[in-house]
N, C-alpha and C. Protein backbone atom coordinates (compact mmCIF):
# COMPACT_ATOMS: atom_id res chain seq x y z
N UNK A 1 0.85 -1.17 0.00
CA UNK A 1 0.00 0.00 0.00
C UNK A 1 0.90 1.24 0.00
N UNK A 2 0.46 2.22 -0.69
CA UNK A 2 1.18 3.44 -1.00
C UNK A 2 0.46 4.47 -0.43
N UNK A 3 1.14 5.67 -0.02
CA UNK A 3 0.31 6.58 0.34
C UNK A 3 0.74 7.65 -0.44
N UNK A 4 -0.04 8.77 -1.40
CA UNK A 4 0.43 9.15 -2.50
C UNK A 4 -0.42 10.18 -2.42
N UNK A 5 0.64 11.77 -2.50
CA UNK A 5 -0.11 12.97 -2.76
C UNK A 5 -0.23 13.51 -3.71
N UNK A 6 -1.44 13.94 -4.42
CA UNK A 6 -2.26 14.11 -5.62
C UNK A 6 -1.98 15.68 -5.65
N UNK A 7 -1.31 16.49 -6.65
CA UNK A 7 -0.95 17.83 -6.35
C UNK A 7 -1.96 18.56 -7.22
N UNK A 8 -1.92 19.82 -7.16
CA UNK A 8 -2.89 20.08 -8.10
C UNK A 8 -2.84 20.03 -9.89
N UNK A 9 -1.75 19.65 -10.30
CA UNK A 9 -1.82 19.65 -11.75
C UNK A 9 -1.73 18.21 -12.03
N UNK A 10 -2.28 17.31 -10.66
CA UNK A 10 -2.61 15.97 -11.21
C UNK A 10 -1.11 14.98 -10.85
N UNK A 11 0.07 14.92 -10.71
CA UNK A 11 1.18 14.65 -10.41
C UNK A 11 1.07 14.30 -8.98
N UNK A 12 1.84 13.11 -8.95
CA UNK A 12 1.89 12.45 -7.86
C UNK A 12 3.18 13.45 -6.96
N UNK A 13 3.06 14.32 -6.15
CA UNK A 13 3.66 15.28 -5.43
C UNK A 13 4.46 14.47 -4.09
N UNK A 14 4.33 13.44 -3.69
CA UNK A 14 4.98 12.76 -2.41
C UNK A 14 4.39 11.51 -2.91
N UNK A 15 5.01 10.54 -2.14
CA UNK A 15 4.70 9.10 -2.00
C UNK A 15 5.55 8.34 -1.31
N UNK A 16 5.23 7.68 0.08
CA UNK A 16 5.39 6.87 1.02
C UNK A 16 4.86 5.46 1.43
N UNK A 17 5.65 4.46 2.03
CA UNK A 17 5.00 3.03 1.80
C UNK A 17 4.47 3.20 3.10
N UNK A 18 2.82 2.53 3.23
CA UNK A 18 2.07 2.60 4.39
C UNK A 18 2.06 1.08 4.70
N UNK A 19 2.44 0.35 3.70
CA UNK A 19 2.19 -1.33 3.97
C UNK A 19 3.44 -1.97 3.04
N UNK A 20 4.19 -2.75 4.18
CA UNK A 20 5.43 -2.69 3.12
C UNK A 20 5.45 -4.37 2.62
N UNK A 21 6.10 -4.74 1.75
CA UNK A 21 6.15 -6.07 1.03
C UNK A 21 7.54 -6.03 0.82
N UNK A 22 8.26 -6.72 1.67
CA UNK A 22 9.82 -6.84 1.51
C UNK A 22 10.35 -6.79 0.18
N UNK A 23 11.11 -5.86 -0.91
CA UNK A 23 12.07 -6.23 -1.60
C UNK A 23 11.18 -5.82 -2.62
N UNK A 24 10.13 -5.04 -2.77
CA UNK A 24 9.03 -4.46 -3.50
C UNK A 24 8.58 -3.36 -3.60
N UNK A 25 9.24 -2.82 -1.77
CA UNK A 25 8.92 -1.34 -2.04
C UNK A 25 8.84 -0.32 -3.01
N UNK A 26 10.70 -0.73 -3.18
CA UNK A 26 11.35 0.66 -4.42
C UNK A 26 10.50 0.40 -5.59
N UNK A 27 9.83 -0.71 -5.75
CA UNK A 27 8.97 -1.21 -7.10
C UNK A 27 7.67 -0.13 -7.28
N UNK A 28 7.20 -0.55 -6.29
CA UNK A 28 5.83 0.43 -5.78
C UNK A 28 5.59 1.63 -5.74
N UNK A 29 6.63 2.51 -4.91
CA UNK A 29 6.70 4.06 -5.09
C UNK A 29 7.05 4.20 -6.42
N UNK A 30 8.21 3.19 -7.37
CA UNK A 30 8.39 4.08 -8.22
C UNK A 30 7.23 3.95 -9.55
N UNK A 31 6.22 3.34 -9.63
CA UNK A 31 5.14 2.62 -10.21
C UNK A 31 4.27 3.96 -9.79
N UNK A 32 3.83 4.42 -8.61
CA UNK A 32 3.21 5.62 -8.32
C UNK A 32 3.50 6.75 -8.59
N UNK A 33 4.67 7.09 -8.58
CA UNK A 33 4.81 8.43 -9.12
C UNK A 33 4.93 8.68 -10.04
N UNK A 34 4.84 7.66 -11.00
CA UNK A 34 4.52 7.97 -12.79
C UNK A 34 3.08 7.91 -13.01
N UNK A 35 1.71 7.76 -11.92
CA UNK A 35 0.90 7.90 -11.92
C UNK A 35 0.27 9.63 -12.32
N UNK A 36 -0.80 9.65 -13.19
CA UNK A 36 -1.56 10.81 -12.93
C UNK A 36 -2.79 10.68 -12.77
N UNK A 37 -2.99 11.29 -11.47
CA UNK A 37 -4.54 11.90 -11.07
C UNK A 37 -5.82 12.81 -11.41
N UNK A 38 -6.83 12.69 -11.87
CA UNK A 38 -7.40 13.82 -11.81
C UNK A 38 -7.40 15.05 -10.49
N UNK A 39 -6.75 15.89 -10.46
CA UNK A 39 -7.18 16.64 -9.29
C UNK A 39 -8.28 16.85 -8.48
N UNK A 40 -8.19 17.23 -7.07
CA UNK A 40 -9.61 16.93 -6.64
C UNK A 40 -10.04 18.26 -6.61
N UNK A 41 -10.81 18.97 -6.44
CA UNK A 41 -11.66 20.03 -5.90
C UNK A 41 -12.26 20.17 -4.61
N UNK A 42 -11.92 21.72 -3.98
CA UNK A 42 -12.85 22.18 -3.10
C UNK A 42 -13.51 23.05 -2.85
N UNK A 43 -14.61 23.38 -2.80
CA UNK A 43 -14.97 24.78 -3.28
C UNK A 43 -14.54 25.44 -4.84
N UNK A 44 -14.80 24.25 -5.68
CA UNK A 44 -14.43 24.88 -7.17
C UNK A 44 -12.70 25.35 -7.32
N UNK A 45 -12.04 24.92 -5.99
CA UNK A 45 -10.98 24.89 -6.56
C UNK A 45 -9.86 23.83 -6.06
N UNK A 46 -9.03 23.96 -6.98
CA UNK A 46 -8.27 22.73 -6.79
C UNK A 46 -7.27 22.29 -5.99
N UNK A 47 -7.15 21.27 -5.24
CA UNK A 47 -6.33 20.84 -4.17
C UNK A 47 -5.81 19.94 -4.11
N UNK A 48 -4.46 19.76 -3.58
CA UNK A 48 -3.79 18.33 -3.57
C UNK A 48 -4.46 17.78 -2.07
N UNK A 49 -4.08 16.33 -2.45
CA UNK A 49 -5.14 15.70 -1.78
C UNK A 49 -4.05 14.28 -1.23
N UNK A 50 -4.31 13.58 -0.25
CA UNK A 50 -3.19 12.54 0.40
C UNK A 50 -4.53 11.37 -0.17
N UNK A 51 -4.11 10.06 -0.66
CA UNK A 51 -4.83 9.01 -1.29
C UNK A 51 -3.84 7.46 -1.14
N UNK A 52 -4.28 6.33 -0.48
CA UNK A 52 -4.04 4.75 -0.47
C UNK A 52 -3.66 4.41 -1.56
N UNK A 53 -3.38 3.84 -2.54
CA UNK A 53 -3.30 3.12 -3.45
C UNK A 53 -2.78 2.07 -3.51
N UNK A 54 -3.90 0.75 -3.47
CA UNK A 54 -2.64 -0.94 -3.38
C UNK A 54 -2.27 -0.87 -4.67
N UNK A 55 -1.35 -1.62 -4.28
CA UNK A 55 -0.52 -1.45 -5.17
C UNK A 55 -0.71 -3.25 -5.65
N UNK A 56 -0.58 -3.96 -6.58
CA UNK A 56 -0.32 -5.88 -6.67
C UNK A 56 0.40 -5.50 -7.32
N UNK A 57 1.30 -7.17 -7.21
CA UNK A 57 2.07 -7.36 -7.69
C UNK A 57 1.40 -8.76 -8.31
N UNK A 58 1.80 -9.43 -9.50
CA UNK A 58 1.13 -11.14 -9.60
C UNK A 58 2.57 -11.35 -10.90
N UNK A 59 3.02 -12.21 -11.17
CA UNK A 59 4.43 -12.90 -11.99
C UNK A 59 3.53 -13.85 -13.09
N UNK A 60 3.86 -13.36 -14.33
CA UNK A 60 2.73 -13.76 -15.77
C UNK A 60 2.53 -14.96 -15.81
């Protein structure tokens, strides 16, 4: 599990492991921060936002 901040132009702005899987981590954060978000809104305007994301792993 990742914990991953959503900035406002959609870019993953931070990301930290909240649930770790030995020897997978560095896999995980770096899998998230090539992520993009829609930004969230508050009051019509836009805010970065802190968000979970599991992360799997499964071998083809």
């Amino acid at each position: 599990m990742i914990q991953a901040l959503g900035s406002r132009d959609g870019l993953v702005q931070d990301a930290k492991v909240q649930r770790s899987v030995p020897g997978l981590d560095d896999a995980a954060l770096t899998a998230a921060r090539r992520w993009l978000f829609k930004p969230a809104t508050f009051k019509g305007k836009l805010i970065a936002v802190w968000t979970v994301i599991p992360i799997k792993f499964s071998l083809p």
